[in-house]
C-alpha atoms as a PDB file:
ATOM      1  CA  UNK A   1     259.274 128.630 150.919  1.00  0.00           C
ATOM      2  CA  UNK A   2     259.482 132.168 151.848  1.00  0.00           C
ATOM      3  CA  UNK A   3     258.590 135.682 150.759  1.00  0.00           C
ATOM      4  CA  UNK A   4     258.024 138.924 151.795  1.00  0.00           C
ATOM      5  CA  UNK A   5     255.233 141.933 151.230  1.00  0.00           C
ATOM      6  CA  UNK A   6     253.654 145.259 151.351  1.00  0.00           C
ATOM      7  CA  UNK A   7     254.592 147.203 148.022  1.00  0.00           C
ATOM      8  CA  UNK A   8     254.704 151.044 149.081  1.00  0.00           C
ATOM      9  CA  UNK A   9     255.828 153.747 147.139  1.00  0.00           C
ATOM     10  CA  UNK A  10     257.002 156.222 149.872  1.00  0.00           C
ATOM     11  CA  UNK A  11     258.493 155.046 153.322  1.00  0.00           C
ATOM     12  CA  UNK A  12     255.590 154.801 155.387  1.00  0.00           C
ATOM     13  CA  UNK A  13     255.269 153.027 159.208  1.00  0.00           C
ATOM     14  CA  UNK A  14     253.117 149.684 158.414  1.00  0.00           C
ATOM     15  CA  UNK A  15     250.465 148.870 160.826  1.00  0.00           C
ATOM     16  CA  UNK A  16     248.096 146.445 160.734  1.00  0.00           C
ATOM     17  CA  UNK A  17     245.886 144.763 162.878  1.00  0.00           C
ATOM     18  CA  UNK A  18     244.669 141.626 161.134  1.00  0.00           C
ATOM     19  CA  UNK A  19     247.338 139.160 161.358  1.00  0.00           C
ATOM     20  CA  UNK A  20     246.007 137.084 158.659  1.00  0.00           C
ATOM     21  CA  UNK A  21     247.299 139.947 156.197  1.00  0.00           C
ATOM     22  CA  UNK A  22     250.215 140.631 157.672  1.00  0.00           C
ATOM     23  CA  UNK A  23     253.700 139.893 155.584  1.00  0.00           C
ATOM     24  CA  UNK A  24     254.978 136.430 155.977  1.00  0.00           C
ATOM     25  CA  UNK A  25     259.114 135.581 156.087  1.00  0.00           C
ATOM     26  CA  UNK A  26     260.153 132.101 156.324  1.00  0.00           C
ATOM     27  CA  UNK A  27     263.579 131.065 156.440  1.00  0.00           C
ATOM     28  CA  UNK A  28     263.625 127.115 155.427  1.00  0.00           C
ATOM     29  CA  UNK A  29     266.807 124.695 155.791  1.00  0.00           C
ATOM     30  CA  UNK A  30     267.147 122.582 153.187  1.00  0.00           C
ATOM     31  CA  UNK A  31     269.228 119.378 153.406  1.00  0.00           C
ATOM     32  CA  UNK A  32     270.477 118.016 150.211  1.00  0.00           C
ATOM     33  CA  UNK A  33     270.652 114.252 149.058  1.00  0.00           C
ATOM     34  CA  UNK A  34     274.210 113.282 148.123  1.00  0.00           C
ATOM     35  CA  UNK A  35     275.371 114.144 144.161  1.00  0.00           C
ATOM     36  CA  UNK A  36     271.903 115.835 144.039  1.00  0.00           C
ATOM     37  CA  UNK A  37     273.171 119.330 144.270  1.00  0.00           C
ATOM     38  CA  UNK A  38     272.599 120.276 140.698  1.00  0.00           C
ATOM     39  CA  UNK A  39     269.148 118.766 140.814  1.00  0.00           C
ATOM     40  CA  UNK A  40     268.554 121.095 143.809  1.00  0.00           C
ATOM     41  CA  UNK A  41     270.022 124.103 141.358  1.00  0.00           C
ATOM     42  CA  UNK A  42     267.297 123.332 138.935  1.00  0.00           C
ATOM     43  CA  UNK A  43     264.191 122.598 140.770  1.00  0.00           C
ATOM     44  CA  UNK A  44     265.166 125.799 142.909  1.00  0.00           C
ATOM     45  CA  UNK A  45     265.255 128.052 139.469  1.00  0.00           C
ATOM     46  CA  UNK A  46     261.882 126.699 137.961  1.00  0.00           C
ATOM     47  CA  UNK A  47     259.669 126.827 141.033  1.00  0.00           C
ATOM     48  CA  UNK A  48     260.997 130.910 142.025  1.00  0.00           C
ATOM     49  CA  UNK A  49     260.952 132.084 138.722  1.00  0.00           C
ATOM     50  CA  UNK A  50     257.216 130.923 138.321  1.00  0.00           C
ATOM     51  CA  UNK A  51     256.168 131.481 141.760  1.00  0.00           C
ATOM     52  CA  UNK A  52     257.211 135.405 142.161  1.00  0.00           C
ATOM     53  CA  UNK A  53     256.740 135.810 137.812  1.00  0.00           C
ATOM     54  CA  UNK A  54     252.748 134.359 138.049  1.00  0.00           C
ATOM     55  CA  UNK A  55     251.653 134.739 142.047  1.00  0.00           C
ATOM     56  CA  UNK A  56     250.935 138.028 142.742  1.00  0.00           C
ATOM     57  CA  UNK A  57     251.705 137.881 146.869  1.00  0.00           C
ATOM     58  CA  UNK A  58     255.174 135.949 146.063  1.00  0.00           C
ATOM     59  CA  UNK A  59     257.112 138.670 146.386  1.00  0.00           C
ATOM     60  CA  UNK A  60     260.376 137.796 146.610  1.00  0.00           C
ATOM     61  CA  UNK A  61     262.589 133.967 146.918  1.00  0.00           C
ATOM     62  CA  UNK A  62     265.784 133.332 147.267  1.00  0.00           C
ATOM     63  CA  UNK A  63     267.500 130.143 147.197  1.00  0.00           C
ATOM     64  CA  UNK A  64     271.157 130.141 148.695  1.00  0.00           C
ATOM     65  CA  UNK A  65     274.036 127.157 149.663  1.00  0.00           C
ATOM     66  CA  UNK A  66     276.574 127.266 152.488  1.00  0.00           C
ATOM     67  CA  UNK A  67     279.846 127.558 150.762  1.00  0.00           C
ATOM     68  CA  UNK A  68     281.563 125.060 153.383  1.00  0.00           C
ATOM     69  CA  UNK A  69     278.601 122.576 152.764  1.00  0.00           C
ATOM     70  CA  UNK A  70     276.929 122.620 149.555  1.00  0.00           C
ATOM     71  CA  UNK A  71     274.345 119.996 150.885  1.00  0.00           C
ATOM     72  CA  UNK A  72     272.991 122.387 153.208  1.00  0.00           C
ATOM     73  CA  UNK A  73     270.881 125.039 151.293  1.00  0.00           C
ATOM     74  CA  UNK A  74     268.013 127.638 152.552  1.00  0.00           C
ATOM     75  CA  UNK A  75     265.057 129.187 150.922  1.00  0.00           C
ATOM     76  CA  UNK A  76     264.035 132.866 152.106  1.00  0.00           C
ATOM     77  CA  UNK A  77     260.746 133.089 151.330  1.00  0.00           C
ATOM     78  CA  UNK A  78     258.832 136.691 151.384  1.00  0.00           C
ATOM     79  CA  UNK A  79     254.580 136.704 150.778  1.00  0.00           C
ATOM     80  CA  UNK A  80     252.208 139.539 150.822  1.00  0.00           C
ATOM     81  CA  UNK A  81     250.028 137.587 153.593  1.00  0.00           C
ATOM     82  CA  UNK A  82     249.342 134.737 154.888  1.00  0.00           C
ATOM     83  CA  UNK A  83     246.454 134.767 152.556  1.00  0.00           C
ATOM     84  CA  UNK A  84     249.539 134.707 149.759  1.00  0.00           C
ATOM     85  CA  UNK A  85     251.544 132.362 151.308  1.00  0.00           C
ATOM     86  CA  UNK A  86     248.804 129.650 151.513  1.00  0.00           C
ATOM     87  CA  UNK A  87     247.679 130.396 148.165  1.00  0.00           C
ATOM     88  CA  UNK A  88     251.822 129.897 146.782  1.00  0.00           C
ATOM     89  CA  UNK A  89     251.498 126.254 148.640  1.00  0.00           C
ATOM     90  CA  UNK A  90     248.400 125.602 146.574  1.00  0.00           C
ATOM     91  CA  UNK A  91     249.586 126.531 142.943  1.00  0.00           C
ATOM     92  CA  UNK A  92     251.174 124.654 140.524  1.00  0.00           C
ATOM     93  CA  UNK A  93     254.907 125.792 141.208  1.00  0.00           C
ATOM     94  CA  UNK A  94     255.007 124.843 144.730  1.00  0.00           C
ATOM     95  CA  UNK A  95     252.996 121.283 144.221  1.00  0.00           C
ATOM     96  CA  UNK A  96     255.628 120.441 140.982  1.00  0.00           C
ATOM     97  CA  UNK A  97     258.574 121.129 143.679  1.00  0.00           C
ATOM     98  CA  UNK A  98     256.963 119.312 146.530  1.00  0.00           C
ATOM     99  CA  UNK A  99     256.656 116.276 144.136  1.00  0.00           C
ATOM    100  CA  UNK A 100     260.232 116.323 143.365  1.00  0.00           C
ATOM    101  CA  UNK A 101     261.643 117.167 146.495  1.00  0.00           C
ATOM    102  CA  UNK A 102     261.939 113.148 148.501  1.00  0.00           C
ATOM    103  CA  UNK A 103     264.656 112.721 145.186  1.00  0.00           C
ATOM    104  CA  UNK A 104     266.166 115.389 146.070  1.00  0.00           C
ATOM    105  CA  UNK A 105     266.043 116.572 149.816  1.00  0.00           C
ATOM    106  CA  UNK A 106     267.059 114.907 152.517  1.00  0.00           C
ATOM    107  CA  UNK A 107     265.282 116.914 155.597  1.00  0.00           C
ATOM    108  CA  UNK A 108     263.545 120.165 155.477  1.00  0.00           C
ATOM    109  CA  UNK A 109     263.254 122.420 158.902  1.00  0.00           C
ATOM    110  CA  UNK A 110     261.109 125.855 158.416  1.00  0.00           C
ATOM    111  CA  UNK A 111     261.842 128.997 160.669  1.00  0.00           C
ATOM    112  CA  UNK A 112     258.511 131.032 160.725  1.00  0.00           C
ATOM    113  CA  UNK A 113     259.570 135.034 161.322  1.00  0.00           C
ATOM    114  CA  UNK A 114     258.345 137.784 162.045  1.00  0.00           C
ATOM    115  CA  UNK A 115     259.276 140.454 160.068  1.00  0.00           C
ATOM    116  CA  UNK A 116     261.009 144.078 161.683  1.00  0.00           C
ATOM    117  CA  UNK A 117     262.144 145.382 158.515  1.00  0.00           C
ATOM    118  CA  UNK A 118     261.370 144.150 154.680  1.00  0.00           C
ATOM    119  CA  UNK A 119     263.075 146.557 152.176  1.00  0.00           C
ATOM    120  CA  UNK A 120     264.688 146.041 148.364  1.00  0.00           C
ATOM    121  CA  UNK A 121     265.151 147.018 144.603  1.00  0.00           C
ATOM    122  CA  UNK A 122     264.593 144.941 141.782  1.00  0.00           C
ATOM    123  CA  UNK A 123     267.680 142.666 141.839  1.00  0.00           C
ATOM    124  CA  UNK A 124     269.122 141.428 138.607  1.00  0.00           C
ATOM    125  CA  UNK A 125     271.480 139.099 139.786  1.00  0.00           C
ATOM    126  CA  UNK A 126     274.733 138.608 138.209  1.00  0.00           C
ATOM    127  CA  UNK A 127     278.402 136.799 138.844  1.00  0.00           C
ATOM    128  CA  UNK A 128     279.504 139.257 141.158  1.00  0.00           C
ATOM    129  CA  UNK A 129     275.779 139.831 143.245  1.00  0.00           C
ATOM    130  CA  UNK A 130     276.194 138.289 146.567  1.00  0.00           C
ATOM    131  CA  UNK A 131     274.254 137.966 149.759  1.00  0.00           C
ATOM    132  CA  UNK A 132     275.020 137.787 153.300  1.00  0.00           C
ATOM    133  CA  UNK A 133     272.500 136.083 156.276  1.00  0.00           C
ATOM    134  CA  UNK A 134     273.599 136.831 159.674  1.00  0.00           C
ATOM    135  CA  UNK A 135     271.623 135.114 162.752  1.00  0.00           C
ATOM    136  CA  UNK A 136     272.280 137.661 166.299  1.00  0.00           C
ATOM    137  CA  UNK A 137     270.957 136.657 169.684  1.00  0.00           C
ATOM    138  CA  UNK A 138     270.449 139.669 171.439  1.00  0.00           C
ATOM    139  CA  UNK A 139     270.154 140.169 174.327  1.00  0.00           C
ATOM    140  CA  UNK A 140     266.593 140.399 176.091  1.00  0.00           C
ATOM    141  CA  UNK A 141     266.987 143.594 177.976  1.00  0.00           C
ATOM    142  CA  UNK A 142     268.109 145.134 174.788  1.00  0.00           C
ATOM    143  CA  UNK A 143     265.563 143.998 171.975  1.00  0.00           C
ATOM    144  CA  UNK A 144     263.355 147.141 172.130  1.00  0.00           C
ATOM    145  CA  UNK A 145     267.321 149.661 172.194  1.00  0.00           C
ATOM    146  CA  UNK A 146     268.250 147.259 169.365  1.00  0.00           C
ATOM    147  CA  UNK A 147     265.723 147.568 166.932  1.00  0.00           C
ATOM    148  CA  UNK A 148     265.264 151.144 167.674  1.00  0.00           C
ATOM    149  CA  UNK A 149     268.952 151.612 166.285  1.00  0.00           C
ATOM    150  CA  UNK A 150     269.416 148.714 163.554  1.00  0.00           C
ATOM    151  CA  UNK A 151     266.067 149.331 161.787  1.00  0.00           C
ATOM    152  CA  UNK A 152     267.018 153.407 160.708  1.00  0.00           C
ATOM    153  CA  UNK A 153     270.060 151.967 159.817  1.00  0.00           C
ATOM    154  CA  UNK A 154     268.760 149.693 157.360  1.00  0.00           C
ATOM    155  CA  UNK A 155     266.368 152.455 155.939  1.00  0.00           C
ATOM    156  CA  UNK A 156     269.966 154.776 155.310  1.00  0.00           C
ATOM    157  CA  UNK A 157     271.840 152.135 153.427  1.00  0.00           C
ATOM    158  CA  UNK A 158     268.954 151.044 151.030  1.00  0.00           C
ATOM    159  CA  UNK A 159     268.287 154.721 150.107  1.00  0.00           C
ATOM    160  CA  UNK A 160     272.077 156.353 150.191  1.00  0.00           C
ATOM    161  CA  UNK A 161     273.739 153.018 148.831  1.00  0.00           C
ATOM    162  CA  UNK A 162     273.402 152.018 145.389  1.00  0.00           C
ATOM    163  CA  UNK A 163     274.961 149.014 145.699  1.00  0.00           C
ATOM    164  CA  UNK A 164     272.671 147.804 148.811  1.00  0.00           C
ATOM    165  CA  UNK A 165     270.182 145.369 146.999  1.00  0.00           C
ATOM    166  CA  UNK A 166     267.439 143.873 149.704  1.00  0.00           C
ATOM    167  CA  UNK A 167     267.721 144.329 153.521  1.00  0.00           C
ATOM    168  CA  UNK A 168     265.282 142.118 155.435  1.00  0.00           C
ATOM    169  CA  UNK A 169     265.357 141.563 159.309  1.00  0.00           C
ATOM    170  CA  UNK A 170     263.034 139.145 160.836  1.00  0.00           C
ATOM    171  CA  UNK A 171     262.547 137.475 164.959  1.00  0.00           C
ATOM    172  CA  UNK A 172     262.123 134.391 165.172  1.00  0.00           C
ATOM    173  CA  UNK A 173     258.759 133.691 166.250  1.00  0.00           C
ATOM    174  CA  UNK A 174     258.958 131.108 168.894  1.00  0.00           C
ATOM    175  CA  UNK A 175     262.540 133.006 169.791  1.00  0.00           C
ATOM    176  CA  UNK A 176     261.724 136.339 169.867  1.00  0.00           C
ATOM    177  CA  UNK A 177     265.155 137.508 170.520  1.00  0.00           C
ATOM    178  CA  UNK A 178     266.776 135.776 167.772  1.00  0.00           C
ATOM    179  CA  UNK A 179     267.290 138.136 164.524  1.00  0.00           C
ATOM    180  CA  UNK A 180     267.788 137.092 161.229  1.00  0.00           C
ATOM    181  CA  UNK A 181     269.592 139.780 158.889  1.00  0.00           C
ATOM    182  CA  UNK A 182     269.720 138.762 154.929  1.00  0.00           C
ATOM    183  CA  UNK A 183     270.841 141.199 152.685  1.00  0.00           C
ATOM    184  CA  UNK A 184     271.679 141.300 148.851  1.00  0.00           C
ATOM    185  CA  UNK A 185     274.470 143.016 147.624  1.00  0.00           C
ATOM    186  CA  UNK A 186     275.508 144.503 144.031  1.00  0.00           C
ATOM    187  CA  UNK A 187     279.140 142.925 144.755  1.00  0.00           C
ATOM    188  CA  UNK A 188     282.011 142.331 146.767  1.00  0.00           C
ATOM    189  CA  UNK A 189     283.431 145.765 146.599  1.00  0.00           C
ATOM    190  CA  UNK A 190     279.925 147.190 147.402  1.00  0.00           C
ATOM    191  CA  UNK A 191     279.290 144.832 150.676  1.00  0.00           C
ATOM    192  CA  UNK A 192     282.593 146.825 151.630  1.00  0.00           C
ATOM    193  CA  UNK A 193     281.652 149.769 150.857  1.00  0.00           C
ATOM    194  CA  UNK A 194     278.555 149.148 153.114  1.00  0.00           C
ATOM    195  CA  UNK A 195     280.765 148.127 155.977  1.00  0.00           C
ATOM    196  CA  UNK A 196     282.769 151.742 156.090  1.00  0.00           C
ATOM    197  CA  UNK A 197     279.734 153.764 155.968  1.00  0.00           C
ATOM    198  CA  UNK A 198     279.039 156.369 159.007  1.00  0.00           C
ATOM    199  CA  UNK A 199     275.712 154.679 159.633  1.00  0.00           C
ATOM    200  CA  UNK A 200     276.775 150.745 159.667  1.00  0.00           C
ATOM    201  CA  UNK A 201     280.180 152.205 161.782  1.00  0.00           C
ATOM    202  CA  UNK A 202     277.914 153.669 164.270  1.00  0.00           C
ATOM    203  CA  UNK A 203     275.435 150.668 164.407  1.00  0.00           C
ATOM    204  CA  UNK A 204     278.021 148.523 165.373  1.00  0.00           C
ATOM    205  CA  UNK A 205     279.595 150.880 168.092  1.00  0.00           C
ATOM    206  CA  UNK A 206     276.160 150.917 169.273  1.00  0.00           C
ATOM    207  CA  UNK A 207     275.335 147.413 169.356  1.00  0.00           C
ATOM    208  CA  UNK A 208     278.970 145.803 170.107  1.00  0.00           C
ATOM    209  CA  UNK A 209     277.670 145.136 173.717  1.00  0.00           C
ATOM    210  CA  UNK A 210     273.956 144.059 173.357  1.00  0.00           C
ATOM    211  CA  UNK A 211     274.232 140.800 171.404  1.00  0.00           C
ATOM    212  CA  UNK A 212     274.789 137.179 173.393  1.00  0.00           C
ATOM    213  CA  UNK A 213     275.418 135.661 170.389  1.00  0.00           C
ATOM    214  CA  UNK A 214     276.339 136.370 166.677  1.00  0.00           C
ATOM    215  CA  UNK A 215     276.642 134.007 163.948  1.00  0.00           C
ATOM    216  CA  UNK A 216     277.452 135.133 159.924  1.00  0.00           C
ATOM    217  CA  UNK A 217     276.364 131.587 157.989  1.00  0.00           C
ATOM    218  CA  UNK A 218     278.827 131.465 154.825  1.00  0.00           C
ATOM    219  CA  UNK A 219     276.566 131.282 151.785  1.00  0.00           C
ATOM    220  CA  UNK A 220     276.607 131.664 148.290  1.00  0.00           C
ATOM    221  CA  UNK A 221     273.342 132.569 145.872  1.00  0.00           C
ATOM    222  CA  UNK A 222     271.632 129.874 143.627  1.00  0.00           C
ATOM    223  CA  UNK A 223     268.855 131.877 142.618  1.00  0.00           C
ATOM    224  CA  UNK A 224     267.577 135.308 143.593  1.00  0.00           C
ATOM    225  CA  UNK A 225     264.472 136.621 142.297  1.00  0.00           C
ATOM    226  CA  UNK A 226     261.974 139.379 143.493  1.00  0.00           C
ATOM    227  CA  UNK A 227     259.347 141.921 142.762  1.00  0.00           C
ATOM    228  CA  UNK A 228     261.065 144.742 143.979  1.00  0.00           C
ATOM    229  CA  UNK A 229     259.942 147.866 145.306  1.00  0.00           C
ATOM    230  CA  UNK A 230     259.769 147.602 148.801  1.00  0.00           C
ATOM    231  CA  UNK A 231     261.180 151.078 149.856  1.00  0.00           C
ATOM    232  CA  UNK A 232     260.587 150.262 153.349  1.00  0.00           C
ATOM    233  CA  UNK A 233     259.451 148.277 156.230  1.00  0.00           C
ATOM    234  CA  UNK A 234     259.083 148.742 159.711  1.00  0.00           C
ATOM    235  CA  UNK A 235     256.487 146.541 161.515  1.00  0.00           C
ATOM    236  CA  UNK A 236     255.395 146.430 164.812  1.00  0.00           C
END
């Protein structure tokens, strides 16, 4: 599953050397067994509400469905460390899911990132909270120009936008030029809000030319659930 870390009160630029306690982001793709959507709904709710309510380095999960496809689910998955991410696979909430999951799930494929940016609030999800998660190939003679320009931009909606949730952006880590954007939204009308902003309007002037690839996966929420708190997240 996947989660994210480093509470901080004030913006700060994390650095750290040990690895081992660095945050850990996994993106998972879930398959789901035919008529066994619901089932998925359920197991999904009782294993992130006691993983990120009782494990202190579960900081935030997020379980989410293609709208197209409702067989084909994710988990984002956001620890404190590795140290809390190992720990989550040993407790209780993870080993009750795992034991459920051949009735349920089909295949399971996990995409181990590295995070660039982890930032949120406390989300209280409602019927009108939605969530985007955006994969961009960019190109390799423009990683270091892009994250130098989408990262600031990230910082100015979470603190100017109210309705701007959780921004997270993560590389792939055996494709280091593939990013992975998910974001949580109040609503609709504040996702739009978002996209006439002066900062997001400039980031995508900027950045038009240096992806190779861009891909916006339709989904809809299941289950959102985090710690909050995260004011933010660069990491190098």
């Amino acid at each position: 599953m996947l989660l994210i870390c480093m509470l901080i009160s004030t913006p700060v630029l994390a650095k750290r050397n040990d690895t081992y306690d660095r945050p850990v982001m996994n993106i998972v793709q879930i398959g789901v067994k035919p008529a066994r959507d619901r089932d998925f709904d359920d197991v999904a709710r009782q294993t992130i509400s006691a993983s990120v309510d009782h494990e202190e380095g579960a900081l935030a999960m997020y379980a989410l469905k293609r709208r197209d496809n409702p067989r084909q689910a994710f988990m984002v998955e956001l620890y404190e460390s590795e140290r809390a991410y190992r720990k989550h696979l040993n407790a209780d909430p993870y080993k009750a899911f795992a034991a459920r999951a051949p009735d349920i799930i089909d295949r399971k494929k996990k995409i181990a990132l590295e995070p660039q940016f982890l930032g949120d609030k406390k989300i209280i999800p409602n019927e009108g909270t939605i969530n985007n998660l955006v994969v961009v190939d960019v190109k390799s003679e423009f990683q270091t120009e892009f994250k130098n320009i989408v990262l600031p931009e990230m910082a100015e909606s979470l603190k100017v936008e109210k309705g701007v949730l959780a921004m997270y952006a993560a590389t792939d880590i055996n494709i280091p030029n593939r990013w992975y954007f998910y974001e949580v939204y109040a609503s609709e009308e504040s996702y739009q809000l978002h996209r006439q902003t002066p900062h997001f309007r400039k980031y995508l002037s900027q950045t038009a030319h240096m992806s190779a690839s861009k891909e916006a996966i339709p989904v809809k929420p299941v289950f959102l659930r985090n710690r909050g708190g995260i004011k933010q997240g660069a990491y190098h």
